[in-house]
C-alpha atoms as a PDB file:
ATOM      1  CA  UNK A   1      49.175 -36.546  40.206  1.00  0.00           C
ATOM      2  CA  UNK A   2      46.600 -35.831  42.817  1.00  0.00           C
ATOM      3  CA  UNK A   3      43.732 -37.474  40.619  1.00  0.00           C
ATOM      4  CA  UNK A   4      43.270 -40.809  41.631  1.00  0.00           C
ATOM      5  CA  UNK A   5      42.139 -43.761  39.729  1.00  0.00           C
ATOM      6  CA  UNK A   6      39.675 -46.558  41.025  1.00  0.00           C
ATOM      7  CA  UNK A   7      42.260 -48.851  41.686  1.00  0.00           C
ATOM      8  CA  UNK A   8      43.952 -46.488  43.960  1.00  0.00           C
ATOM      9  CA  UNK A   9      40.581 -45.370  45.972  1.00  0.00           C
ATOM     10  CA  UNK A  10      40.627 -48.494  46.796  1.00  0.00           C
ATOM     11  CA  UNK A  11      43.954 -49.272  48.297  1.00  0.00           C
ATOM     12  CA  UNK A  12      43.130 -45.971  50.119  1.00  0.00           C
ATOM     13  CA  UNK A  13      39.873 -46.834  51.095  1.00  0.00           C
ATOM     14  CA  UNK A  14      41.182 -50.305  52.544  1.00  0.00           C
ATOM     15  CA  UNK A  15      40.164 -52.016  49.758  1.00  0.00           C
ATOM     16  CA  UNK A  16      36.270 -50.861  50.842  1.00  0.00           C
ATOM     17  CA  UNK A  17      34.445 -51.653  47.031  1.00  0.00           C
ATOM     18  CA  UNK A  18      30.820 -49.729  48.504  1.00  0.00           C
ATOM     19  CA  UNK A  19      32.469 -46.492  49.467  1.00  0.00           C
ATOM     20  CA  UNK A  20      34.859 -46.483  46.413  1.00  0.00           C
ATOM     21  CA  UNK A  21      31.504 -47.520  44.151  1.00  0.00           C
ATOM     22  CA  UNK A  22      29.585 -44.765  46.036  1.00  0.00           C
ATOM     23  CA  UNK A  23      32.626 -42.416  45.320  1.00  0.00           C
ATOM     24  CA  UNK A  24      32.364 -43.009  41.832  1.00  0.00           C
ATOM     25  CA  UNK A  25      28.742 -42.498  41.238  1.00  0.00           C
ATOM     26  CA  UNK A  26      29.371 -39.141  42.881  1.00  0.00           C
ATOM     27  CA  UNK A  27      31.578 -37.937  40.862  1.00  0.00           C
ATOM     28  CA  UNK A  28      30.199 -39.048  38.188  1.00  0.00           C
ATOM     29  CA  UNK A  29      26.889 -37.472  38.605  1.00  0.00           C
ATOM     30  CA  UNK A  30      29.158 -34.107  39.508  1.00  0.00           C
ATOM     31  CA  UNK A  31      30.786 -33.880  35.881  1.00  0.00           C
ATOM     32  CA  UNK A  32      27.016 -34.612  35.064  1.00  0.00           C
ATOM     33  CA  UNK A  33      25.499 -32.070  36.431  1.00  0.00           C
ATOM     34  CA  UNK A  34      27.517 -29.375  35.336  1.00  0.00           C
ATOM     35  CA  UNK A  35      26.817 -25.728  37.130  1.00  0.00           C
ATOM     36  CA  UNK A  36      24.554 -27.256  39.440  1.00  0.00           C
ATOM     37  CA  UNK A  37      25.525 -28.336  42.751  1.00  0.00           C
ATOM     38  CA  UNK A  38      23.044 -31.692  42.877  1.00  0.00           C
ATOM     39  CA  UNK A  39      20.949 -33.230  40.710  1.00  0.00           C
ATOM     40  CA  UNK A  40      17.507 -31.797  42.604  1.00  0.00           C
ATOM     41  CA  UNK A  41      19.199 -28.349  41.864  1.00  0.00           C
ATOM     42  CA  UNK A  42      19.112 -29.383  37.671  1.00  0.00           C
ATOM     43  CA  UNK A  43      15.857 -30.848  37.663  1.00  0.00           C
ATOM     44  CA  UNK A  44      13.876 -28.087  39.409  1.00  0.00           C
ATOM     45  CA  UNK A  45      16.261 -25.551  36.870  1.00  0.00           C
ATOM     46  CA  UNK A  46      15.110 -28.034  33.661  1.00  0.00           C
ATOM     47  CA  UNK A  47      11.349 -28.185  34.946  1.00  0.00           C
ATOM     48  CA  UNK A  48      11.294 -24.120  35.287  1.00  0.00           C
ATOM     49  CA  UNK A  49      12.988 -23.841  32.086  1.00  0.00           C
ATOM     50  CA  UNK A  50       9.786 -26.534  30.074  1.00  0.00           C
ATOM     51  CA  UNK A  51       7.605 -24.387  31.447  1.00  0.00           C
ATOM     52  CA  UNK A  52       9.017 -21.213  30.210  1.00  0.00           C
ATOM     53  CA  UNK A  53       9.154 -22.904  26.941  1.00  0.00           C
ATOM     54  CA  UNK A  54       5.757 -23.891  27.150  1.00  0.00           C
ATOM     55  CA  UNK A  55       4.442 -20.459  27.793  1.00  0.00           C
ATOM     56  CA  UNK A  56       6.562 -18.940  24.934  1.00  0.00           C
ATOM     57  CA  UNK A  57       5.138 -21.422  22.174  1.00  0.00           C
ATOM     58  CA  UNK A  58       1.906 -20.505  23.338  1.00  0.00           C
ATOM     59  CA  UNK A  59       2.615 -16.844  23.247  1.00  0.00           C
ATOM     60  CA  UNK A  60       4.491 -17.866  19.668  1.00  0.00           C
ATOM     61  CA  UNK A  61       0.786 -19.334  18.473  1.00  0.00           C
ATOM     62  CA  UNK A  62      -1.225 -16.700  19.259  1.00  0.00           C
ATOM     63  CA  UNK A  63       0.392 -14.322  17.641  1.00  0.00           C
ATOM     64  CA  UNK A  64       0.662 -16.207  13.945  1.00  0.00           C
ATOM     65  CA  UNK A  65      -3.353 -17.204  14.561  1.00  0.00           C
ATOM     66  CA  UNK A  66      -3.172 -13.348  14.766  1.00  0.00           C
ATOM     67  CA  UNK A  67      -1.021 -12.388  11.621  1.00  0.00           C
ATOM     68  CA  UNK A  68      -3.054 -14.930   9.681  1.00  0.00           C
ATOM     69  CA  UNK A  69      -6.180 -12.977  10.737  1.00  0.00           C
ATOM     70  CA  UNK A  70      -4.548  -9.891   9.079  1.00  0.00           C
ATOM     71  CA  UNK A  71      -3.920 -11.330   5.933  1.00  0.00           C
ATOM     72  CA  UNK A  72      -5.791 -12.571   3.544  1.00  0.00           C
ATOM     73  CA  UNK A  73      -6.518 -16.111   3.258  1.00  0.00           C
ATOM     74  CA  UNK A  74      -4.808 -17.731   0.313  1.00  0.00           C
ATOM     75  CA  UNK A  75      -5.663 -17.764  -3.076  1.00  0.00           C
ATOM     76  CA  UNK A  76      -7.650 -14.192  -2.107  1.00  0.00           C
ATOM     77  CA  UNK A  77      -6.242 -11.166  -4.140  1.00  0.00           C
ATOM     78  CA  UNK A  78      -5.938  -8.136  -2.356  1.00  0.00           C
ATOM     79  CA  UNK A  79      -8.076  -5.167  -3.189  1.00  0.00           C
ATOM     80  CA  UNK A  80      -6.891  -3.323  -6.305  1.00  0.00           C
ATOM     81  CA  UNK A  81      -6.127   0.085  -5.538  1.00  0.00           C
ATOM     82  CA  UNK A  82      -8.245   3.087  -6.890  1.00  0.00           C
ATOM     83  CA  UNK A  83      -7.474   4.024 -10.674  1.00  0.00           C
ATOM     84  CA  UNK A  84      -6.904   7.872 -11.363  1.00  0.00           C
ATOM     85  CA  UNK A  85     -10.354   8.791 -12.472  1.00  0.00           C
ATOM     86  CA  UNK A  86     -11.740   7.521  -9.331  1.00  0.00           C
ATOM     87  CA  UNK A  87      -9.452   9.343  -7.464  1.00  0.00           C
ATOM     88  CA  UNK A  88     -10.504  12.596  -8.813  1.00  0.00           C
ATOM     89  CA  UNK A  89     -14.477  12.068  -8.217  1.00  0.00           C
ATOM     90  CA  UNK A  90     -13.156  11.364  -4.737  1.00  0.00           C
ATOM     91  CA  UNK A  91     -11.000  14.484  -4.519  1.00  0.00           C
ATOM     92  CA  UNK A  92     -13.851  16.500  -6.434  1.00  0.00           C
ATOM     93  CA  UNK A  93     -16.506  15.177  -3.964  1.00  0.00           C
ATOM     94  CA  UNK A  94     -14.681  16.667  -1.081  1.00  0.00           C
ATOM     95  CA  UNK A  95     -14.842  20.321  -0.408  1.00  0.00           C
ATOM     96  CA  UNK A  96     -11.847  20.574   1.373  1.00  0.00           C
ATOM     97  CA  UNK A  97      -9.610  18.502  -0.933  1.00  0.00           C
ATOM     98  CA  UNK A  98     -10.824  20.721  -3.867  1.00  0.00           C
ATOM     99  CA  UNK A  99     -10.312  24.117  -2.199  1.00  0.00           C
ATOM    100  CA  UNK A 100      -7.166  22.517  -1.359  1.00  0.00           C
ATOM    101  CA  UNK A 101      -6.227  21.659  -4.744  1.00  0.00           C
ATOM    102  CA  UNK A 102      -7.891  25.362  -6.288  1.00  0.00           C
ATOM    103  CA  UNK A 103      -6.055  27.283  -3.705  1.00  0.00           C
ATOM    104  CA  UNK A 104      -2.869  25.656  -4.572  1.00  0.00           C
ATOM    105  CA  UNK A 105      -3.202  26.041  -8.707  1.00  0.00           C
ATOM    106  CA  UNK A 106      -4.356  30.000  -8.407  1.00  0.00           C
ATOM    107  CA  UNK A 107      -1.265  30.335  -5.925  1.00  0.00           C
ATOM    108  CA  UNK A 108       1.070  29.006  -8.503  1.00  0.00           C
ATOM    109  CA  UNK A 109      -0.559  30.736 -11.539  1.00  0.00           C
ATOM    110  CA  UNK A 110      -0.186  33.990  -9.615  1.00  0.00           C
ATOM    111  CA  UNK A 111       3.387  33.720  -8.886  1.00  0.00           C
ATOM    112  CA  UNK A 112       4.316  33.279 -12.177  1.00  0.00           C
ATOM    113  CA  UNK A 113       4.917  36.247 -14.823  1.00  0.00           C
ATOM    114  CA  UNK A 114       2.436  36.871 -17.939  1.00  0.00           C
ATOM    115  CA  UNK A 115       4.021  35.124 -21.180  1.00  0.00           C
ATOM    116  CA  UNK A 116       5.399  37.037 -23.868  1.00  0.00           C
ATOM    117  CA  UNK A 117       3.592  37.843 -26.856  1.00  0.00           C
ATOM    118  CA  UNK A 118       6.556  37.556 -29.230  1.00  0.00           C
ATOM    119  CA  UNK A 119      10.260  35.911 -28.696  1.00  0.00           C
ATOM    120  CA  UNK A 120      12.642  37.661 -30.160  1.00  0.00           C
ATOM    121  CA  UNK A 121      11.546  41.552 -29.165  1.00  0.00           C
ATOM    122  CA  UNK A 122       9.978  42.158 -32.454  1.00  0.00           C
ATOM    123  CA  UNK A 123       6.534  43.939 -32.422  1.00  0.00           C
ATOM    124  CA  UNK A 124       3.329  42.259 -33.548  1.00  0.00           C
ATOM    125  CA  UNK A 125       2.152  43.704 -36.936  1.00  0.00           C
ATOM    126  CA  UNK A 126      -1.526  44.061 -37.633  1.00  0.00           C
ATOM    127  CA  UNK A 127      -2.969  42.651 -40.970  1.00  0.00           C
ATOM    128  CA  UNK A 128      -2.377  45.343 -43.501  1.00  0.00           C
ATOM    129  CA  UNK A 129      -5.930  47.127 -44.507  1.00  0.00           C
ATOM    130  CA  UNK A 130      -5.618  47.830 -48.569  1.00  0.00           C
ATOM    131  CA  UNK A 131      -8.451  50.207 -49.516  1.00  0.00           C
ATOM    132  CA  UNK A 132     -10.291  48.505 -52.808  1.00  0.00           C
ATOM    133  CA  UNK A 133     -11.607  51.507 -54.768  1.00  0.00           C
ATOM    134  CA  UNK A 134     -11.258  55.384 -54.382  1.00  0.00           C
ATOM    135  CA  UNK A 135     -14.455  55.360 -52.140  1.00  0.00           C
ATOM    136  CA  UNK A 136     -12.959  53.103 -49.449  1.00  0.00           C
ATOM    137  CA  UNK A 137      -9.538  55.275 -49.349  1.00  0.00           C
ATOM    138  CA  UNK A 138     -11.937  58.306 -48.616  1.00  0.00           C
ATOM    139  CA  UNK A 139     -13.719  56.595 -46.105  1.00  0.00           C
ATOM    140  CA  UNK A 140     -10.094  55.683 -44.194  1.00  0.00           C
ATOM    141  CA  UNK A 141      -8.964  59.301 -45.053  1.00  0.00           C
ATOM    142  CA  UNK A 142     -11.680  60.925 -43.227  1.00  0.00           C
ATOM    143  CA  UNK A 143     -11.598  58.323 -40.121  1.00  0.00           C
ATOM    144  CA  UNK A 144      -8.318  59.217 -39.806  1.00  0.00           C
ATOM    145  CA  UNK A 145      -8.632  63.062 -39.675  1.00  0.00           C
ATOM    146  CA  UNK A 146     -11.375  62.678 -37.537  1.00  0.00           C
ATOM    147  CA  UNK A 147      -9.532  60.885 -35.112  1.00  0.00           C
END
């Protein structure tokens, strides 16, 4: 019960309407004001606070005049990327790339282990040779003692 209404203020004032009007205004301009302690106090915190605002749009436009300068404008298609046989002239035009890419293949050939002639473990038979007169047999016969 320690608020006191207008009515009251002024019994207590003596009936004095200015100071009780005065009063009011005060108070009224208190609740306004909030966390600040006057009014000068909010509008020098409100005119500090436009001009950071102002400063951070402007900082916020130059850097999408920026990222539009990056892009490309629209309706342009980007650059298509290389297709593979361009790639390889480009790899095959540069030295390095290819001694790179040499090195690497004879590396991984080498490592590896010779393939098998046959699966399985059976040997490889050589086409049989089927002397066709008497002649040719005697020819084979002596090639083979010979040898």
């Amino acid at each position: 019960m320690n608020e006191m209404t207008e009515k009251d203020n002024l019994t207590a004032n003596g009936g004095n309407a200015a100071d009780s009007a005065e009063a009011a205004k005060e108070n009224t301009a208190a609740a306004a004001t909030g966390k600040f302690k006057d009014v000068q106090t909010l509008l020098k915190a409100y005119s500090e606070l436009e001009a950071e605002f102002t400063r951070r749009s402007q900082r916020l436009k130059e850097l999408e005049k920026g990222n539009k300068a990056q892009t490309p404008p629209d309706g342009a298609e980007p650059s298509p990327s290389p297709t593979e046989e361009e790639l390889i002239s480009l790899a095959l035009s540069d030295e390095k790339v290819r001694g790179a890419v040499i090195g690497d293949y004879l590396k991984s050939v080498s490592e590896k282990k010779g393939v098998p002639l046959t699966a399985g473990g059976g040997g490889v038979a050589a086409p049989r040779v089927a002397p066709k007169s008497v002649k040719d047999a005697g020819k084979l016969a002596m090639e083979f003692l010979k040898k």
